[in-house]
Protein backbone atom coordinates (compact mmCIF):
# COMPACT_ATOMS: atom_id res chain seq x y z
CA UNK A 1 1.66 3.92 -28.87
CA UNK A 2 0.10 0.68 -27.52
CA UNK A 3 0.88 -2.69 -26.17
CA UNK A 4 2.45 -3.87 -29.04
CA UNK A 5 4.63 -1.26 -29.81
CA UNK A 6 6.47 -0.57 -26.09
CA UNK A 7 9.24 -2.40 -24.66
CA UNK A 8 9.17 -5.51 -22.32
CA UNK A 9 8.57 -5.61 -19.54
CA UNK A 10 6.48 -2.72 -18.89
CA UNK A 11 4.88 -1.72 -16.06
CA UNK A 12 1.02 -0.95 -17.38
CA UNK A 13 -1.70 0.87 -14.89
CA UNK A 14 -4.63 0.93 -16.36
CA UNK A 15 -6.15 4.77 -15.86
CA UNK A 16 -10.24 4.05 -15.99
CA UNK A 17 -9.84 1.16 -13.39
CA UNK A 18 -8.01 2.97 -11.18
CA UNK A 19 -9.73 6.19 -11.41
CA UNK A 20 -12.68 4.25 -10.66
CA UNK A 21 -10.61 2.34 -7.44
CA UNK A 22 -10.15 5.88 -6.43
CA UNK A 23 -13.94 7.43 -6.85
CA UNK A 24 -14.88 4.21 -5.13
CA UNK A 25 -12.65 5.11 -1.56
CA UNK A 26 -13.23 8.16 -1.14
CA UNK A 27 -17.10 7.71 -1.32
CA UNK A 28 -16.13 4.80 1.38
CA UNK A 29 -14.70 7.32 3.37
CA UNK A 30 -17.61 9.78 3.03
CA UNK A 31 -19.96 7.10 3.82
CA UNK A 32 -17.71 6.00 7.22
CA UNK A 33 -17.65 9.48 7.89
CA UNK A 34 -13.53 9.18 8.13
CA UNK A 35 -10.55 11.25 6.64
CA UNK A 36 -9.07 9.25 4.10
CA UNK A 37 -4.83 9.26 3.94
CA UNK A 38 -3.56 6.93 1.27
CA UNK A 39 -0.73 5.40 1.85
CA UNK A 40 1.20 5.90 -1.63
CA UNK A 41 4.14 3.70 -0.63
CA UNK A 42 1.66 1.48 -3.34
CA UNK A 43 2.81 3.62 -6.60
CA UNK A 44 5.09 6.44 -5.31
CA UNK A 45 3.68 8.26 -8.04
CA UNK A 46 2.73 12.16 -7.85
CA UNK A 47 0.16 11.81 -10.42
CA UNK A 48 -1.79 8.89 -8.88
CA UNK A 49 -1.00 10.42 -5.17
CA UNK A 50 -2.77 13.28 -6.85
CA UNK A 51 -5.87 11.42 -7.67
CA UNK A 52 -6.18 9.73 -4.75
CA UNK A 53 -6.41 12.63 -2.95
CA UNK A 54 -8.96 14.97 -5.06
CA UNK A 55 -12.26 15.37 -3.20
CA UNK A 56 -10.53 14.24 0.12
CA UNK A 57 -8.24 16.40 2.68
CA UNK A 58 -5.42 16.10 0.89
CA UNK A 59 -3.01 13.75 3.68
CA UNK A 60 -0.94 11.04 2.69
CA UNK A 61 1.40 8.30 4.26
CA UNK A 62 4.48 7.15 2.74
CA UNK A 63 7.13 4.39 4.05
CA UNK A 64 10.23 6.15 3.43
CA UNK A 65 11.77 9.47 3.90
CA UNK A 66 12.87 9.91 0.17
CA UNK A 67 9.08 9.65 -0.30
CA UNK A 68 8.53 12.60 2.47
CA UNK A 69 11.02 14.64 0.38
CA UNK A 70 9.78 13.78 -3.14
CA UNK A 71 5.91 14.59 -2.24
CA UNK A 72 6.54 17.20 -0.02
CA UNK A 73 8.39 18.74 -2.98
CA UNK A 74 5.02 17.72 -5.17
CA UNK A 75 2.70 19.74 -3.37
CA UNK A 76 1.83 17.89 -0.47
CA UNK A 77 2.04 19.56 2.86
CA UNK A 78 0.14 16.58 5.55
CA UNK A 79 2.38 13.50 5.69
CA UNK A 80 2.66 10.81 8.23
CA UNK A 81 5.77 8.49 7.38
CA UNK A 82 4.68 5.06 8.53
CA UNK A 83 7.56 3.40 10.00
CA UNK A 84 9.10 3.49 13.45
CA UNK A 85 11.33 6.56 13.47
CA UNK A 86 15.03 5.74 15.22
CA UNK A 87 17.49 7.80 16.29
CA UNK A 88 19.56 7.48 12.28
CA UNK A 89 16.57 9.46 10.82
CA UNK A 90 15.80 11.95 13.28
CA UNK A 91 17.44 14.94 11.32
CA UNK A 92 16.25 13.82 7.87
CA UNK A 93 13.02 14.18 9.49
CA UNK A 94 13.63 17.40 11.08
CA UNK A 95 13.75 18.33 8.01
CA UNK A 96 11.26 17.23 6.25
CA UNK A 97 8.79 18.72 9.33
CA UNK A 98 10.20 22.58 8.44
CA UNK A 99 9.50 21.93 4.40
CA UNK A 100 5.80 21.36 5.42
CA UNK A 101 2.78 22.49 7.17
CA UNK A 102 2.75 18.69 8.74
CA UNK A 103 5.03 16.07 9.13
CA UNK A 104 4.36 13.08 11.91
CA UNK A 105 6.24 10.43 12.77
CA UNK A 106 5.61 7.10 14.52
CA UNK A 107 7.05 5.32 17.67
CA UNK A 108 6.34 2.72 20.44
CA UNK A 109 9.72 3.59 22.01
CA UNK A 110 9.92 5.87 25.49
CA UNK A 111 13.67 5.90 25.15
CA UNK A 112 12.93 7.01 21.22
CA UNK A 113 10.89 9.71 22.30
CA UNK A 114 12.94 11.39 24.50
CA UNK A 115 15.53 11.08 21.82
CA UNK A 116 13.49 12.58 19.63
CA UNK A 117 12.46 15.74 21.85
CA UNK A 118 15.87 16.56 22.40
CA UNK A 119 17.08 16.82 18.53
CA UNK A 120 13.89 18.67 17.59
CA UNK A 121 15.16 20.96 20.92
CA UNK A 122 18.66 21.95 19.64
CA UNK A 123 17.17 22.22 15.78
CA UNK A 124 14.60 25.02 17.61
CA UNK A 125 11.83 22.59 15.77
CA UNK A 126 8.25 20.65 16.32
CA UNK A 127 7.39 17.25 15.03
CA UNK A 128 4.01 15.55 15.65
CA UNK A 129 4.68 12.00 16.83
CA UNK A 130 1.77 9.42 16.85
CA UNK A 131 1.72 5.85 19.04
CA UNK A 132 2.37 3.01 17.13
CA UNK A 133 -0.54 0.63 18.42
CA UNK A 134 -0.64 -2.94 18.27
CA UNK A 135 -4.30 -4.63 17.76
CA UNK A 136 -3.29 -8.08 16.91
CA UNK A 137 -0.50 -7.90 14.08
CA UNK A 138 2.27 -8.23 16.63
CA UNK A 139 4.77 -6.55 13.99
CA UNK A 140 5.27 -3.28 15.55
CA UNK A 141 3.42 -1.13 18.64
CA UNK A 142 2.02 -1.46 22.02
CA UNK A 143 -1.11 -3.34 22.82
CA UNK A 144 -4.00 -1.29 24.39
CA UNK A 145 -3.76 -3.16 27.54
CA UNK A 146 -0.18 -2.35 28.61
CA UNK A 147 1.20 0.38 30.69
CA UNK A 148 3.45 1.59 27.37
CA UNK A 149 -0.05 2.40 25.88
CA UNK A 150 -0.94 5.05 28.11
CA UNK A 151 3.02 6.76 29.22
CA UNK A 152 4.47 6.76 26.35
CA UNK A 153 1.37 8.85 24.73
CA UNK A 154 1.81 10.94 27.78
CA UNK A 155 5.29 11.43 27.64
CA UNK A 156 4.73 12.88 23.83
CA UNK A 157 2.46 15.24 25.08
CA UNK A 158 4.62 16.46 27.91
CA UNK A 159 7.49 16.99 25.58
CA UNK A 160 8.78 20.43 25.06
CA UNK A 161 9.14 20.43 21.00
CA UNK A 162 6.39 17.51 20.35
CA UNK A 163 3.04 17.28 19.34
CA UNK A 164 1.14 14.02 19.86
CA UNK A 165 -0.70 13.38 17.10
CA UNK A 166 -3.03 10.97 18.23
CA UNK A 167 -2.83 6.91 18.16
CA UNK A 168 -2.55 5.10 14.96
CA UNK A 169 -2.37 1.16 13.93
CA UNK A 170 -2.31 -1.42 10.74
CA UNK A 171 -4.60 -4.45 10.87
CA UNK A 172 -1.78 -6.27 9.03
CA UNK A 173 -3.16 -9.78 9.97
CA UNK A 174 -6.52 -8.89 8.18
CA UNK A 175 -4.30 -10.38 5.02
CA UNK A 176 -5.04 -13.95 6.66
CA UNK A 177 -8.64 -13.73 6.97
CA UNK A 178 -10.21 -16.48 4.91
CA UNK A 179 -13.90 -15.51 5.13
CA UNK A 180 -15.94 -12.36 4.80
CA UNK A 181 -16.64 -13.38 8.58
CA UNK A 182 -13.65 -13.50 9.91
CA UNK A 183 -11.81 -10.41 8.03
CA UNK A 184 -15.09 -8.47 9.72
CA UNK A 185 -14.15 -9.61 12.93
CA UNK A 186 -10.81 -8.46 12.28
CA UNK A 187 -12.25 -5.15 10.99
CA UNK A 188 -13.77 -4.37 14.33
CA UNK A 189 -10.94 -5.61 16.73
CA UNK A 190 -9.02 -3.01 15.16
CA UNK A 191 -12.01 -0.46 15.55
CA UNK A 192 -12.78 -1.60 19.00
CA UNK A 193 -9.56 -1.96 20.70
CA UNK A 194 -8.36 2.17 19.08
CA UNK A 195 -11.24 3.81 20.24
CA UNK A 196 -11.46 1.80 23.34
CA UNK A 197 -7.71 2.98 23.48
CA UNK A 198 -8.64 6.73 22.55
CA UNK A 199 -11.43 6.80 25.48
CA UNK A 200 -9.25 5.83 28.25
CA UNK A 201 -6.28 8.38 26.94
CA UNK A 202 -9.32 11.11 26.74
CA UNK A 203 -10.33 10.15 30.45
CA UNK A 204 -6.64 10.51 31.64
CA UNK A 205 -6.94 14.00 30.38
CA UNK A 206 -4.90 13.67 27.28
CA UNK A 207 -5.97 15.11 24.34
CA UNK A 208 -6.13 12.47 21.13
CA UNK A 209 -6.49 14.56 17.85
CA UNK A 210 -6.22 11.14 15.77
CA UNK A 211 -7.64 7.96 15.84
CA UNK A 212 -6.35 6.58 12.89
CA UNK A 213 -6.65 2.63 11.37
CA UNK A 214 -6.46 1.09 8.25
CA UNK A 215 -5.69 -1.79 5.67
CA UNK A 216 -7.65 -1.98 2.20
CA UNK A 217 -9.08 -5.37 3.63
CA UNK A 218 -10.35 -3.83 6.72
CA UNK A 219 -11.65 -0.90 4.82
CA UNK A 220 -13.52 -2.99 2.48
CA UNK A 221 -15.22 -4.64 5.10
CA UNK A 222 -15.72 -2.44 8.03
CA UNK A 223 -19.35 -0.87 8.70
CA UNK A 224 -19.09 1.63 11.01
CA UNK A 225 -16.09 3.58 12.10
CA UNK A 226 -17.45 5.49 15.24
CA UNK A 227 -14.63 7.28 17.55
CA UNK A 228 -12.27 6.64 14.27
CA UNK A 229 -10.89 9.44 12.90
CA UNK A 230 -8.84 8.72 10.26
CA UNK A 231 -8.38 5.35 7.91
CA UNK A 232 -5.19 5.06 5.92
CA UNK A 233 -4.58 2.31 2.81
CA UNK A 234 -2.73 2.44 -0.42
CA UNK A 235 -3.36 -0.92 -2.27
CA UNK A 236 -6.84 -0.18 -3.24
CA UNK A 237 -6.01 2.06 -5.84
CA UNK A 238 -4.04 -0.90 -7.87
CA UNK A 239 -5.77 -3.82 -6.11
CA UNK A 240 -4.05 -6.86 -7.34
CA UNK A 241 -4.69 -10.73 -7.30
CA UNK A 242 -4.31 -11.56 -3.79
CA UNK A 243 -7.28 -8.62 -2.91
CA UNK A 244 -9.46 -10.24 -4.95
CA UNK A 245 -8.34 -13.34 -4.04
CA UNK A 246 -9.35 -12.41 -0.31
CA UNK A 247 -12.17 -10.81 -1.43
CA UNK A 248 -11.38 -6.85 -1.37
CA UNK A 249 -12.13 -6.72 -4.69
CA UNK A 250 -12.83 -8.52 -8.49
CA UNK A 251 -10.59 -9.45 -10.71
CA UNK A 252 -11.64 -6.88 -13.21
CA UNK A 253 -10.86 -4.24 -10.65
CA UNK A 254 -7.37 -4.65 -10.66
CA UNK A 255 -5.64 -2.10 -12.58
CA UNK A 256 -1.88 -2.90 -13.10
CA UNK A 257 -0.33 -5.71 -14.85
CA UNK A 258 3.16 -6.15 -15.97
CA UNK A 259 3.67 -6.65 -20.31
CA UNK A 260 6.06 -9.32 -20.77
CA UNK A 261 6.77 -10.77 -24.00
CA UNK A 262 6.74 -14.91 -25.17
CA UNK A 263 10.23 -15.49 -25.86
CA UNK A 264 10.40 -19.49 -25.64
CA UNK A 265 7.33 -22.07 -26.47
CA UNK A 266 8.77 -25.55 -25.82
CA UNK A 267 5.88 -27.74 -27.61
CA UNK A 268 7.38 -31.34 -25.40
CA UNK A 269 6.27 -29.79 -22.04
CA UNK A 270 4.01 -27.33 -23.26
CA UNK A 271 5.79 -24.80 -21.77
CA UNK A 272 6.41 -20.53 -22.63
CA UNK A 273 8.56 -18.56 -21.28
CA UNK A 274 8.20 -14.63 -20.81
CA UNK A 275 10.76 -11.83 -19.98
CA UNK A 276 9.36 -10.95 -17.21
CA UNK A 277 10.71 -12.32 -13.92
CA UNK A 278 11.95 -11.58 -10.61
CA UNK A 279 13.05 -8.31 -10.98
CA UNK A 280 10.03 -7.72 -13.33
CA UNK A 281 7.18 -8.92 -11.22
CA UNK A 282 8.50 -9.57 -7.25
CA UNK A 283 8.74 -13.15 -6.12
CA UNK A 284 5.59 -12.10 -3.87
CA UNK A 285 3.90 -15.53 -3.67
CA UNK A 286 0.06 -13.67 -3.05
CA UNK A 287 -2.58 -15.48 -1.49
CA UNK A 288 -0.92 -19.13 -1.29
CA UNK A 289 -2.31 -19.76 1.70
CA UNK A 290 -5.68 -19.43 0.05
CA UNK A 291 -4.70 -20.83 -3.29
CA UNK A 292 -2.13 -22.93 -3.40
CA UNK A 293 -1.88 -22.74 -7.43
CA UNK A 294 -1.60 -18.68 -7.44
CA UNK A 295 1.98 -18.69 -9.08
CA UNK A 296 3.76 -15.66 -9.20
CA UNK A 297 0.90 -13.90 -11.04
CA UNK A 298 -2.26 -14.74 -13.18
CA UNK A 299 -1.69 -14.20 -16.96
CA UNK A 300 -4.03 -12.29 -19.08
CA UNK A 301 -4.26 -11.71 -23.21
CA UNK A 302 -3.50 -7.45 -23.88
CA UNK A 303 -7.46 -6.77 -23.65
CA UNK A 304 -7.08 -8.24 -19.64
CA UNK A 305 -8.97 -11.70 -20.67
CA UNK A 306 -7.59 -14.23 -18.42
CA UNK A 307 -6.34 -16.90 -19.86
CA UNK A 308 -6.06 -19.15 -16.88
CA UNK A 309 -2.94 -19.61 -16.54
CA UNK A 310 0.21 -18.67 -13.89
CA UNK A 311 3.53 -17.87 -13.42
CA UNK A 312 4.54 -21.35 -12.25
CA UNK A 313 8.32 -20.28 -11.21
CA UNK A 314 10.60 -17.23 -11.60
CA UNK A 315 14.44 -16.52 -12.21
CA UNK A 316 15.27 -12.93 -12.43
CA UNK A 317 14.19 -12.16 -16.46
CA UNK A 318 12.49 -15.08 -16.78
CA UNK A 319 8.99 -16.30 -15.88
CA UNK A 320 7.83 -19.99 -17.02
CA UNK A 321 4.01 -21.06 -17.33
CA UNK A 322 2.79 -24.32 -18.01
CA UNK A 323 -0.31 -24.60 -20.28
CA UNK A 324 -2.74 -27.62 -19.93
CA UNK A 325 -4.67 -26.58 -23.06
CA UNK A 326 -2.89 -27.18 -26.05
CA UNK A 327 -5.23 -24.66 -27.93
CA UNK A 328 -3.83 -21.69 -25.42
CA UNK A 329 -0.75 -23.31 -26.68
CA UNK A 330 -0.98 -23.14 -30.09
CA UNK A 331 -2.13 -19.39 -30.05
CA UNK A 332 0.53 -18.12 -28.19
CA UNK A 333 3.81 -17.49 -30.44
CA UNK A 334 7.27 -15.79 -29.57
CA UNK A 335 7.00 -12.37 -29.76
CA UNK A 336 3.50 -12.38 -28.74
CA UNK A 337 2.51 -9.92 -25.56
CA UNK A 338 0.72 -10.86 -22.58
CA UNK A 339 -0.11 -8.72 -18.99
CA UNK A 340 0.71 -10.51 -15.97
CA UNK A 341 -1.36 -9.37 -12.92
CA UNK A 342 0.33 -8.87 -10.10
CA UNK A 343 0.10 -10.72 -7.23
CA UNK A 344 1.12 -7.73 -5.01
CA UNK A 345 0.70 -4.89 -6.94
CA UNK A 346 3.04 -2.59 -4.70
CA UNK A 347 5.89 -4.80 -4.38
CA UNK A 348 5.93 -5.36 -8.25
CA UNK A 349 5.59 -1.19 -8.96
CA UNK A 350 8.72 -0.87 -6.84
CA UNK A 351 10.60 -2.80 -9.88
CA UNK A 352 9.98 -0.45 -12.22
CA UNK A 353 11.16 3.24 -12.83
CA UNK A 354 7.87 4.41 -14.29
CA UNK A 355 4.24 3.51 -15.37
CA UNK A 356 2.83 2.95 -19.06
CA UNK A 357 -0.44 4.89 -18.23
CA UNK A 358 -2.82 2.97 -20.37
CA UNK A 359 -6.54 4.22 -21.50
CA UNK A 360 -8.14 1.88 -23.69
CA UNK A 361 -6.46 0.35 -25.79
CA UNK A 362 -4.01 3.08 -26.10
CA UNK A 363 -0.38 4.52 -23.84
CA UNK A 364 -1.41 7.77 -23.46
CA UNK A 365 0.90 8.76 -20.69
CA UNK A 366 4.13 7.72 -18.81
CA UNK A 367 3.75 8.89 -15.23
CA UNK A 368 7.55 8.54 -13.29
CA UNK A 369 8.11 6.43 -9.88
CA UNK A 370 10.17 7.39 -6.96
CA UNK A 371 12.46 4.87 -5.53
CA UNK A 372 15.52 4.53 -2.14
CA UNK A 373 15.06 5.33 1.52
């Protein structure tokens, strides 16, 4: 089987890229002297989680509980879920916690906590809760500085049936650095504010197992991760256009693209159309704050030779591009096959059921993706 022969659209992860994506973090890791946890809310894949994790200690994040339950019933036996836990998911993740050696769970909410003590109480169970931190994304946790930052950590640590796990954050606004200078100095307010976080929590005479931090653009940049425990990211493992376009990465390291097929050439506006659209590809707009003229995804020939053009607009199963060059034009015919490449490569996975695992120039696998909350 190959490109030509498969349906459209496909979802297409190419396997030597992103085994190499994967070699490349963990020696990162080794070489920051961190654990590594990927986050595989990116593919929600066993077989890639598995990769990922080879050669490292085997912990992984995932964003929803149907992930906890579908890795945990994998193999995998250290998982942090990485949203706020409320009081509607407290027994699902009861339950997860007794399938597994480790299960923790994240909150920035006293009230939560206490909550959350007293259902692990009557289910005779332990959970290991971390505190969500806030070091300038201002989308979830407590900042360093405030009182919340140092009781609620305490409160966890007094509780009768939980463990705290440590402090943990998400540079999230590391996606909006525009220069190598400024996504370092977002790189080391994240650094510098948890361990500056961890030290005071130490000196108050509670213990902090985990310092943990992460976000692929932070952990491209960072250069030294002292009093850091842990570092957590999923999107290197894919990368996708707005990485590279932000500088975590090339072009050519970005390993999944989406087949469409041609399936309209209108020669008056020098326009195609593809099948892929919304529901194919995301309506993620990328890095348009950086580039203005990303589209909805850069389109490449089936070797992965850009061809310079974008996916100007989407409607759900259709994506249009507009081609300046009427030689690109000309070459491209209905029925022909290009690969789109995505402009958030986890968002578009999440539309598909399963990957086209190629190698080469050849499908030599289809690897299955696990989807709902």
């Amino acid at each position: 089987m190959n490109l030509e022969t498969i349906k459209t659209p496909s979802l297409i992860v190419d396997f030597q890229k992103m085994k190499r994506n994967a070699e490349w973090a963990t020696a990162r890791a080794k070489e920051l002297n961190v654990d590594l946890r990927p986050h595989v809310k990116t593919h929600r894949s066993l077989e890639i989680a598995r990769l990922q994790t080879a050669g490292n200690f085997g912990g992984i994040m995932v964003s929803t509980l149907a992930e906890a339950h579908f890795f945990a019933a994998g193999g995998f036996t250290d998982i942090t879920y990485g949203v706020p836990i409320e009081r509607g998911k407290f027994a699902e993740a009861i339950a997860v916690a007794r399938k597994i050696e480790r299960f923790a769970v994240l909150s920035d909410d006293a009230a939560t906590v206490r909550e959350l003590n007293e259902a692990a109480k009557r289910e005779n169970a332990r959970i290991s809760v971390f505190l969500k931190t806030d070091v300038g994304y201002h989308r979830c946790g407590v900042e360093p500085g405030t009182p919340e930052a140092h009781e609620i950590p305490r409160l966890i640590a007094d509780a009768s049936h939980l463990d705290f796990a440590g402090i943990l954050t998400h540079a999230g606004h590391s996606y909006h650095a525009n220069t190598p200078e400024k996504l370092l100095a977002v790189a080391h307010e994240e650094h510098d504010k948890m361990r500056g976080l961890a030290e005071a929590l130490r000196a108050e005479g509670i213990a902090v197992p985990t310092v943990s931090i992460g976000s692929t653009p932070t952990f491209s940049a960072i250069d030294s991760l002292a009093g850091v425990t842990e570092f957590r990211c999923g999107n290197y493992i894919f990368f996708d256009a707005f990485q590279a376009t932000l500088g975590s990465c090339s072009f050519a390291d970005c390993a999944l693209t989406v087949l469409a097929a041609v399936i309209h050439r209108d020669p008056h506006r020098r326009r195609l159309v593809v099948d892929a659209g919304a529901v194919a590809l995301s309506k993620d707009r990328g890095a348009v704050e950086f580039d203005p003229a990303c589209g909805y995804g850069r389109v490449l020939d089936t070797d992965g030779t850009d061809l310079n053009l974008r996916i100007g607009s989407l409607s759900q199963e259709h994506g249009e591009i507009d081609v300046a060059d009427r030689e690109t034009f000309d070459r491209l015919k209905v029925g022909d096959r290009v690969r789109v490449l995505a402009n958030h490569s986890c968002l578009t996975a999440l539309q598909h059921s399963h990957y086209h695992v190629l190698d080469g120039d050849r499908i030599v696998d289809r690897w299955e993706i696990n989807r709902g909350w």
